[in-house]
Protein backbone atom coordinates (compact mmCIF):
# COMPACT_ATOMS: atom_id res chain seq x y z
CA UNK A 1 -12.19 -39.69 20.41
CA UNK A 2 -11.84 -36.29 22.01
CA UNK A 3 -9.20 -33.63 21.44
CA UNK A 4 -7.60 -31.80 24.20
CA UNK A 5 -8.37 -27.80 22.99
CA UNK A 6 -5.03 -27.18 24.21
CA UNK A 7 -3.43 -29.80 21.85
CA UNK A 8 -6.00 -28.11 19.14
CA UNK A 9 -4.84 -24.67 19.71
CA UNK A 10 -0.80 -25.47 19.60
CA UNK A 11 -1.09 -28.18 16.17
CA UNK A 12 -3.12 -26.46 14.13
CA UNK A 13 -1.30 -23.45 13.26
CA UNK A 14 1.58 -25.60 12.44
CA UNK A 15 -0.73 -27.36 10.11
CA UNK A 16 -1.96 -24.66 8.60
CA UNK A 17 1.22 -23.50 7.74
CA UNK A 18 2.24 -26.22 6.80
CA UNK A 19 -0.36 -26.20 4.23
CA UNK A 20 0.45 -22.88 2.87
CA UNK A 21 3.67 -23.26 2.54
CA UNK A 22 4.36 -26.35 1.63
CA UNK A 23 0.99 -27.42 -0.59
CA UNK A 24 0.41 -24.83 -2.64
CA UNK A 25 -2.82 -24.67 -4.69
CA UNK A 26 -2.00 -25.16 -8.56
CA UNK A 27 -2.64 -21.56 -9.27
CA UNK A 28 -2.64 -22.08 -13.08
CA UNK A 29 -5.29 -24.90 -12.97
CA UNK A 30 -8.14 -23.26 -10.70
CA UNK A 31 -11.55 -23.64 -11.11
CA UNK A 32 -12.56 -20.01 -12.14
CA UNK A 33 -13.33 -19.12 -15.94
CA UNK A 34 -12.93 -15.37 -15.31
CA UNK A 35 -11.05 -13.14 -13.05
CA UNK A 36 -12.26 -9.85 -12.81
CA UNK A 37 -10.39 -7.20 -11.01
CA UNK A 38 -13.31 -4.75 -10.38
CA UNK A 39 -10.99 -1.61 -9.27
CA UNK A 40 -9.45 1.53 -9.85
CA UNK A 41 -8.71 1.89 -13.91
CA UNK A 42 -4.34 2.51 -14.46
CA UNK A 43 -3.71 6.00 -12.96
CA UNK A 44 -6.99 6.77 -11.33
CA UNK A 45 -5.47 6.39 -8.02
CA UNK A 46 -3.00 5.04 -6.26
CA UNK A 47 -4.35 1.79 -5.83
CA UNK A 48 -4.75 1.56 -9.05
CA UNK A 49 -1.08 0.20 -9.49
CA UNK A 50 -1.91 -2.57 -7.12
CA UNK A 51 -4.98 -3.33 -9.22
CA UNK A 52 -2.80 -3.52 -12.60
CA UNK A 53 -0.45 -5.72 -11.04
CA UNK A 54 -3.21 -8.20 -10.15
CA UNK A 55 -4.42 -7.78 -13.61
CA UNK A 56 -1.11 -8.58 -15.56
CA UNK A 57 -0.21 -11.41 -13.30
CA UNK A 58 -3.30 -13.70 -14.11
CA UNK A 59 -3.05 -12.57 -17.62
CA UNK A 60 0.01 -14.52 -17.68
CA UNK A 61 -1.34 -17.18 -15.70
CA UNK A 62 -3.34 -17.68 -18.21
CA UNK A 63 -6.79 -16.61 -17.24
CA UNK A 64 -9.35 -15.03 -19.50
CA UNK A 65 -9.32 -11.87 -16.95
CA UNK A 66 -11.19 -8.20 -16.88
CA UNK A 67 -10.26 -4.97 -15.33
CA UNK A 68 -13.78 -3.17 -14.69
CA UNK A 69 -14.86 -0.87 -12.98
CA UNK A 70 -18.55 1.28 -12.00
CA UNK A 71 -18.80 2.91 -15.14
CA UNK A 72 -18.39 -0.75 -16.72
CA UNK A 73 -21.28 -2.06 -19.06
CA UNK A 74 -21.46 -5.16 -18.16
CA UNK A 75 -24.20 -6.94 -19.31
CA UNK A 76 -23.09 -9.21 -21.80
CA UNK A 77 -20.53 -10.83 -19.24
CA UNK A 78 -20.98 -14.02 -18.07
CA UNK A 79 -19.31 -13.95 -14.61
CA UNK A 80 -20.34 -17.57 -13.45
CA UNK A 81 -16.97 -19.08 -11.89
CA UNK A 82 -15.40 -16.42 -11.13
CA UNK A 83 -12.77 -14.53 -9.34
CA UNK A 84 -13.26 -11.29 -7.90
CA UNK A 85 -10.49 -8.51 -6.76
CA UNK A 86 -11.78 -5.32 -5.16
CA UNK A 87 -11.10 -2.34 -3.13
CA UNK A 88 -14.06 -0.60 -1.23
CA UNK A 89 -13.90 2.56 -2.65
CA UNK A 90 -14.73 1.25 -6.21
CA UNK A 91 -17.14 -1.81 -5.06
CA UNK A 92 -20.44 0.16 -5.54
CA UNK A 93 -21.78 -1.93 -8.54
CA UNK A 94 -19.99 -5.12 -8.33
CA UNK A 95 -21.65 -8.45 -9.07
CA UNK A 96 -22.72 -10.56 -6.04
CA UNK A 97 -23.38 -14.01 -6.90
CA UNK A 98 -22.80 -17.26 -4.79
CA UNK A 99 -21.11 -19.16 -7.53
CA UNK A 100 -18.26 -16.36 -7.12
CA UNK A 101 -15.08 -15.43 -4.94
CA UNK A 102 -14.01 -12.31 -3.66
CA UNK A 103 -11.05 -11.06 -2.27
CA UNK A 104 -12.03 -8.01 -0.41
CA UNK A 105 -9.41 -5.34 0.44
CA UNK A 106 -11.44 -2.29 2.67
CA UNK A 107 -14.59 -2.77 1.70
CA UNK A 108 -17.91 -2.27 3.41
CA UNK A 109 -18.66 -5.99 5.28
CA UNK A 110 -21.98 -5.39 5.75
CA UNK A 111 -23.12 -5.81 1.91
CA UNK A 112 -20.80 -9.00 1.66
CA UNK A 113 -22.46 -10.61 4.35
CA UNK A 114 -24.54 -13.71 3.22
CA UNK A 115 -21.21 -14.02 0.91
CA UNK A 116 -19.22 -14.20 4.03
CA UNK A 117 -21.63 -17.13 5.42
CA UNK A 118 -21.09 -19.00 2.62
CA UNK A 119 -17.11 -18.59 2.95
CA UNK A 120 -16.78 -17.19 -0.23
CA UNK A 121 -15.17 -14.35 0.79
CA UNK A 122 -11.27 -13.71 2.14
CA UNK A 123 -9.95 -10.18 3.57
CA UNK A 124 -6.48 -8.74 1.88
CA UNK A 125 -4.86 -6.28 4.51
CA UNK A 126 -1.14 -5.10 4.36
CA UNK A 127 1.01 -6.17 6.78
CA UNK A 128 1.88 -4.33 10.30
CA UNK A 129 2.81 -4.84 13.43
CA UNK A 130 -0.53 -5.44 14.67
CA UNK A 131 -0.40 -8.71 13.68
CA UNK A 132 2.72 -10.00 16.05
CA UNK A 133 0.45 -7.92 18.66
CA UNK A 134 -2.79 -10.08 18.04
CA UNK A 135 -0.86 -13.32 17.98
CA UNK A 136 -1.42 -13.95 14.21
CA UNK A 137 -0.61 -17.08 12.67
CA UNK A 138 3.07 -16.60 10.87
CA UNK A 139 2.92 -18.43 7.47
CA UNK A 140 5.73 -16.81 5.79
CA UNK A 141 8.31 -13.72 6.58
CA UNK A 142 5.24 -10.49 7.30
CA UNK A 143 2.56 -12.74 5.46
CA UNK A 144 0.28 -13.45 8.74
CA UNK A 145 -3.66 -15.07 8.93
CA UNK A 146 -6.61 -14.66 10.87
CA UNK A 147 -9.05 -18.00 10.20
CA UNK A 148 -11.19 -17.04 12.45
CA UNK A 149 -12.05 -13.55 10.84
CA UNK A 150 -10.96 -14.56 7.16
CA UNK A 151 -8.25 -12.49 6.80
CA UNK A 152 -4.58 -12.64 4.96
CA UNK A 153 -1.89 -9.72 5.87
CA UNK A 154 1.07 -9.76 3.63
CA UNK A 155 3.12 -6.25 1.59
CA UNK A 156 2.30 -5.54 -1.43
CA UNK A 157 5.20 -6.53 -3.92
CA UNK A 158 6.55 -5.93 -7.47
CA UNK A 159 4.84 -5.06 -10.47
CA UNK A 160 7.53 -7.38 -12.42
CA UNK A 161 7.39 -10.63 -13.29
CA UNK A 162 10.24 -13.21 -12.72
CA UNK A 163 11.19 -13.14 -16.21
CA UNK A 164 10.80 -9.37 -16.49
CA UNK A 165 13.31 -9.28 -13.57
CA UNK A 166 16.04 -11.83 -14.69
CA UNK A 167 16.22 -9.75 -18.46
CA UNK A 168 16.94 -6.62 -16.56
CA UNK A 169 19.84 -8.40 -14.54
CA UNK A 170 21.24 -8.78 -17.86
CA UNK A 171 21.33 -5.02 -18.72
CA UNK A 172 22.02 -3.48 -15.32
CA UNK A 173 25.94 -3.66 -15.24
CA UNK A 174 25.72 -1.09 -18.41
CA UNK A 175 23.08 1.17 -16.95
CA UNK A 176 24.34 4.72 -16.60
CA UNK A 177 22.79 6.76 -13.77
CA UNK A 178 21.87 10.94 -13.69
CA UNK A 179 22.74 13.66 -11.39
CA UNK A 180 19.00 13.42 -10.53
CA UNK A 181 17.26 11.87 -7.81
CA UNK A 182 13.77 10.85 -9.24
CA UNK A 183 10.55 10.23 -6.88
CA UNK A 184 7.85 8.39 -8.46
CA UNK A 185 4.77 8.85 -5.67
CA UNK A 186 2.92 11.12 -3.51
CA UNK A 187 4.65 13.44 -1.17
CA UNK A 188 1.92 14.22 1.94
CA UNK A 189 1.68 15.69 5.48
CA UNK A 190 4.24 16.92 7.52
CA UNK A 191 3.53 14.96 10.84
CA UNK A 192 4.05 11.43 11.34
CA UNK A 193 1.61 9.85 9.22
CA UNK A 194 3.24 11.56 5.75
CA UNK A 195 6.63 11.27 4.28
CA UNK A 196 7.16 15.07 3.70
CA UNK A 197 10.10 15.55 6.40
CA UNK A 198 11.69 12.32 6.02
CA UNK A 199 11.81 12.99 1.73
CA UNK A 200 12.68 16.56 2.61
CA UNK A 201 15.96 15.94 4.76
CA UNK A 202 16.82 13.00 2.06
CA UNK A 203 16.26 15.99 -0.68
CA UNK A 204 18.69 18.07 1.43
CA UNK A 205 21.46 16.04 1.21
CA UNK A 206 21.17 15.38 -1.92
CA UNK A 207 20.72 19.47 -2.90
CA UNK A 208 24.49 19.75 -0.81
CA UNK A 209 25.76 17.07 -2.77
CA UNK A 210 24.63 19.07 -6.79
CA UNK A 211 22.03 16.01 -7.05
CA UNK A 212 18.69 17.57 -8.71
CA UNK A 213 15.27 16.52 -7.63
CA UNK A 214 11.88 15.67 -9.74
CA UNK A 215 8.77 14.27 -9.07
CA UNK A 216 6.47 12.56 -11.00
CA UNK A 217 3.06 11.00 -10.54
CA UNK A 218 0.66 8.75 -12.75
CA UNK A 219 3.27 8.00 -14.87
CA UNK A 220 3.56 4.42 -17.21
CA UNK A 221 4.92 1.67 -15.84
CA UNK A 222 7.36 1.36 -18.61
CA UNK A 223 8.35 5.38 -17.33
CA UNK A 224 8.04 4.50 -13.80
CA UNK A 225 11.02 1.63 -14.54
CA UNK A 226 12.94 4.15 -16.96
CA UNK A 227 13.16 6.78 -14.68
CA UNK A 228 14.22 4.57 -11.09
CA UNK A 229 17.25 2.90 -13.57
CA UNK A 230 17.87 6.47 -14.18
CA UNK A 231 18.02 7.87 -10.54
CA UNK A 232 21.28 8.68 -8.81
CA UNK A 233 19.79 6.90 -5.90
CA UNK A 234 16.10 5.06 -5.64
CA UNK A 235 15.68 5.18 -2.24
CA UNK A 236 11.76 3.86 -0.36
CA UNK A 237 11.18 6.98 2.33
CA UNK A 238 8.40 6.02 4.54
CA UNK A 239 7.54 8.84 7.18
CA UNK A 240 7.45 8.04 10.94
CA UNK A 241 4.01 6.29 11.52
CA UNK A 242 5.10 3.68 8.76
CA UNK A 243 8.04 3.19 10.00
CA UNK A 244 7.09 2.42 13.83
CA UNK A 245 3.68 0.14 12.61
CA UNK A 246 5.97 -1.89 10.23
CA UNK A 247 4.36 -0.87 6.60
CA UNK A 248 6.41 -2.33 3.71
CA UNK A 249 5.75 -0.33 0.50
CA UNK A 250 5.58 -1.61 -2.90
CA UNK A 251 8.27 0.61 -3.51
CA UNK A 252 11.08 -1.20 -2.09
CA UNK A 253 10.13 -4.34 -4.03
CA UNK A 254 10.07 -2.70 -7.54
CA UNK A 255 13.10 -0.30 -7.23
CA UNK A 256 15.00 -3.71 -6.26
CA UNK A 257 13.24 -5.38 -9.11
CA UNK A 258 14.50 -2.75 -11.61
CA UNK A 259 18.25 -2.69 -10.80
CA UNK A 260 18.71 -0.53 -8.07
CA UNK A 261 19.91 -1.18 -4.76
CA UNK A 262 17.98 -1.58 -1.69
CA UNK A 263 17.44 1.85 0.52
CA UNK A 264 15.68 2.42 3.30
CA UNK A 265 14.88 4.24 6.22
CA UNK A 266 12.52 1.31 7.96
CA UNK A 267 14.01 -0.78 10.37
CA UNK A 268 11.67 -3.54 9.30
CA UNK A 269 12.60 -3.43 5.77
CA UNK A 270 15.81 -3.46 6.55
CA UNK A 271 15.22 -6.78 8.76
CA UNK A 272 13.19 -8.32 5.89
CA UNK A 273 16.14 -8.43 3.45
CA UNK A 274 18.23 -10.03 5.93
CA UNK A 275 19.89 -6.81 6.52
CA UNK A 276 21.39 -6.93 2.86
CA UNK A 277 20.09 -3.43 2.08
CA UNK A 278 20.87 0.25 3.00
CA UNK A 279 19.60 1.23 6.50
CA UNK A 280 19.07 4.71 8.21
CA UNK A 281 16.37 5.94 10.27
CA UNK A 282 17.85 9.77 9.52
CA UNK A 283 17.20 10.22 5.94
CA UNK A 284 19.47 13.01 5.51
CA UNK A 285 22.59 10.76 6.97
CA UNK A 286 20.62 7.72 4.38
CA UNK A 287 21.96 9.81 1.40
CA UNK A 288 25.50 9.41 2.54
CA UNK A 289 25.87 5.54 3.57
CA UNK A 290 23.74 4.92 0.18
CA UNK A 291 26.35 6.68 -1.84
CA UNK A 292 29.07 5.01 -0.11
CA UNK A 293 27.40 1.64 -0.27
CA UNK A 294 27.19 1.93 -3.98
CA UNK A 295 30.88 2.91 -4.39
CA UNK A 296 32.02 -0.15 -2.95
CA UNK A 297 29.24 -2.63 -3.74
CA UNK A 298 29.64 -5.76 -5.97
CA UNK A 299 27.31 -6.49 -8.43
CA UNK A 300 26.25 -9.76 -7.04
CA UNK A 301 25.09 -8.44 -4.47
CA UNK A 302 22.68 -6.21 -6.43
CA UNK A 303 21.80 -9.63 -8.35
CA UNK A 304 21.33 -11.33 -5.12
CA UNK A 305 18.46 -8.82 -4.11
CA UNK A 306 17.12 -8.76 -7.47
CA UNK A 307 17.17 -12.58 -6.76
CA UNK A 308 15.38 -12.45 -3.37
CA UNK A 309 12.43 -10.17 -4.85
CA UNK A 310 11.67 -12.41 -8.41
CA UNK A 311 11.99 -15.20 -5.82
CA UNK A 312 9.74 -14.34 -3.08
CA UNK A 313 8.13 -10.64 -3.87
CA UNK A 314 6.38 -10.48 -7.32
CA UNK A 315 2.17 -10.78 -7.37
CA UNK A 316 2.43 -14.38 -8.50
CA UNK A 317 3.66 -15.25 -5.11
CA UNK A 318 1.05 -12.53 -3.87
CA UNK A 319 -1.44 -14.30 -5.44
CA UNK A 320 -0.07 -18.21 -4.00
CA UNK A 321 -0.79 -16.88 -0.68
CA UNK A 322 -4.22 -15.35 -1.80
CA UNK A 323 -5.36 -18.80 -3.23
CA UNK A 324 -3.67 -21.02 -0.59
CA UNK A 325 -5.70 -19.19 2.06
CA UNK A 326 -8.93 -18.98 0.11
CA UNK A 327 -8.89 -22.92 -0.33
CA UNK A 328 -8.33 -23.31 3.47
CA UNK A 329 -10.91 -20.73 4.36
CA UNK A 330 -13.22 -23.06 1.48
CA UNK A 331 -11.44 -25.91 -0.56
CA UNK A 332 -11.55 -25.71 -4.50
CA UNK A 333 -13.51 -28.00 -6.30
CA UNK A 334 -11.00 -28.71 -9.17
C-alpha cells in the first residue's frame, strides 16, 4: 500500500512526539555497562559544570560511570557497551568503537563519520530560536529535533537533583539573605554578544540601593549553592544577543532550584515559566520590580517554581530526552 508523502510529512511528527513524550525509554535499565563522560575535569572550564552534572546524574541512576578526559590512562578500561558524553574541544583521544554511543555536543563531524553511518551517534545543541525558524519538530516546551540531521536542542538545566531540591524547600522559609549581590560566572564583552552592560546597569542599581557586589568563578558546587541562598537578589543577566536568539542559561534553573526567586531579563525565560518569574528587559529597572516582587511574594509561589524546575528542569529529565531520541534515531536492544 502506498503512503501519500503529504500524509507522511503531517503524522509523523506527531508520532514522534508522541513517542518522546509519552514512551519514555527506562533510563535506569539501558543496555550500556559504562557511561563515560569524556570532558572537561570540575573547574577546567565552563563546560565543565555541564559535564559534572551529566556525571552525578547517572551516578545516581545507577550506572558504573567515568569522568575522563585526554590526559586519562585508559588502558585497563573496558569500554564495550558503552555510553559516551563529549564536547569537541576535549574529544582528541576519545575511544571510537562501533559497539558504543555518543552524544556529541560541538565536535568535529568529520572523525565521527562511519559512527554517524551506523546511527550511533546523536547531536546535543542548546536551544534558540533557530529552531522555530527551521521548522523543528516541538517535542516538549524549547526541547526541539532534527531526525534528519540527528540532532536534539533543549537548555541546559539544574545541577540538583529532585530530592536535593525538595530538602532545600524545607529550609528556605528560614534562610536569611546579605546586603550583597553575589555573581557566580563570567562577566565578558561589552557589545551584544557579552553580558557586561546588562550586569553593569543591574550592579548600578544595586550600588544606589547600599547592595555590595562580588564575583566569583570556579567555585564548588556546594559554594556555588551557599553563596546564591545568600544573595540579596540571584538574578540570570543574559546580554543582548542571548536575549534576541532565545538562549536559556543554566543559571535560571539552579538559582530557582536553590531557593531563590526567578529573575530575568529574557523575554523567553520569562515565557517559559509561564510568566511566574521576574521580567525586565532594562536591568537597571530589573533591580527594582525584583525587590518589590520579593516584598510581597508568598512562599508558595517560590515552592511552586522550585516545583516546576525538580519537575521538568534537572539532568535526569535532560538525559530522558537524550535517550528517548537516541532510541528513535537507533532502538535499544534491551
Amino acid at each position: 500500500m502506498k503512503i501519500n508523502n503529504m500524509l507522511l510529512m503531517f503524522v509523523l511528527p506527531i508520532l514522534l512526539i508522541h513517542h518522546v513524550s509519552k514512551a519514555h525509554t527506562n533510563i535506569r535499565t539501558l543496555p550500556f555497562k559504562k557511561v563515560i563522560i569524556w570532558g572537561h575535569k570540575l573547574h577546567s572550564h565552563t563546560h565543565s559544570y555541564i559535564h559534572y552534572a551529566f556525571y552525578k546524574t547517572f551516578k545516581h541512576l545507577g550506572y558504573d560511570t567515568y569522568w575522563l578526559d585526554n590526559t586519562d590512562e585508559v588502558s585497563t578500561i573496558d569500554f564495550t557497551n558503552s555510553l559516551f558524553i563529549t564536547a569537541g574541544q576535549v574529544d582528541q583521544k576519545i575511544p571510537l568503537r562501533n559497539d558504543c554511543r555518543y552524544i556529541l555536543h560541538n565536535c568535529n563531524l568529520e572523525k565521527y563519520q562511519p559512527l554517524f553511518e551506523q546511527n550511533l551517534c546523536i547531536l546535543l545543541q542548546v536551544y534558540t530560536h533557530d529552531c522555530i525558524k527551521r521548522n523543528d519538530t516541538k517535542i516538549d516546551d524549547c526541547i526541539y529535533m532534527d531526525i534528519n540531521n540527528k540532532i536534539l536542542y533543549m537548555p541546559w538545566a539544574t545541577d540538583l537533583l529532585p530530592y536535593e531540591i525538595d530538602a532545600i524547600k524545607k529550609q528556605v522559609s528560614h534562610r536569611k539573605t546579605e546586603d550583597c549581590f553575589y555573581w557566580i560566572g563570567s562577566v565578558w564583552g561589552d557589545n551584544e554578544q557579552g553580558n557586561y552592560d546588562t550586569l553593569n546597569q543591574f550592579v548600578k542599581a544595586c550600588t544606589k540601593n547600599n547592595i555590595k557586589f562580588k564575583q566569583f568563578l570556579f567555585i564548588s558546587p556546594e559554594e556555588n549553592i551557599q553563596y546564591m541562598q545568600q544573595s540579596y537578589l540571584a538574578p540570570a543577566l543574559q546580554g543582548q544577543w542571548q536575549c534576541e536568539n532565545g538562549y536559556i542559561p543554566c543559571r535560571i534553573f539552579k538559582n530557582i532550584s536553590y531557593g531563590q526567586m526567578g529573575i530575568t531579563n529574557s523575554k523567553t525565560v520569562y515565557d517559559l515559566f509561564k510568566g511566574k518569574i521576574v521580567y525586565n528587559q532594562d536591568a537597571f529597572q530589573l533591580f527594582y520590580d525584583a525587590q518589590e516582587r520579593l516584598r510581597t511574594m508568598d512562599i508558595t509561589e517560590l515552592y511552586e517554581l522550585m516545583d516546576f524546575v525538580r519537575d521538568n528542569h534537572t539532568y535526569i529529565n535532560r538525559v530522558q530526552s537524550l535517550l528517548d531520541f537516541m532510541n528513535i534515531i537507533k532502538p535499544f536492544n534491551n
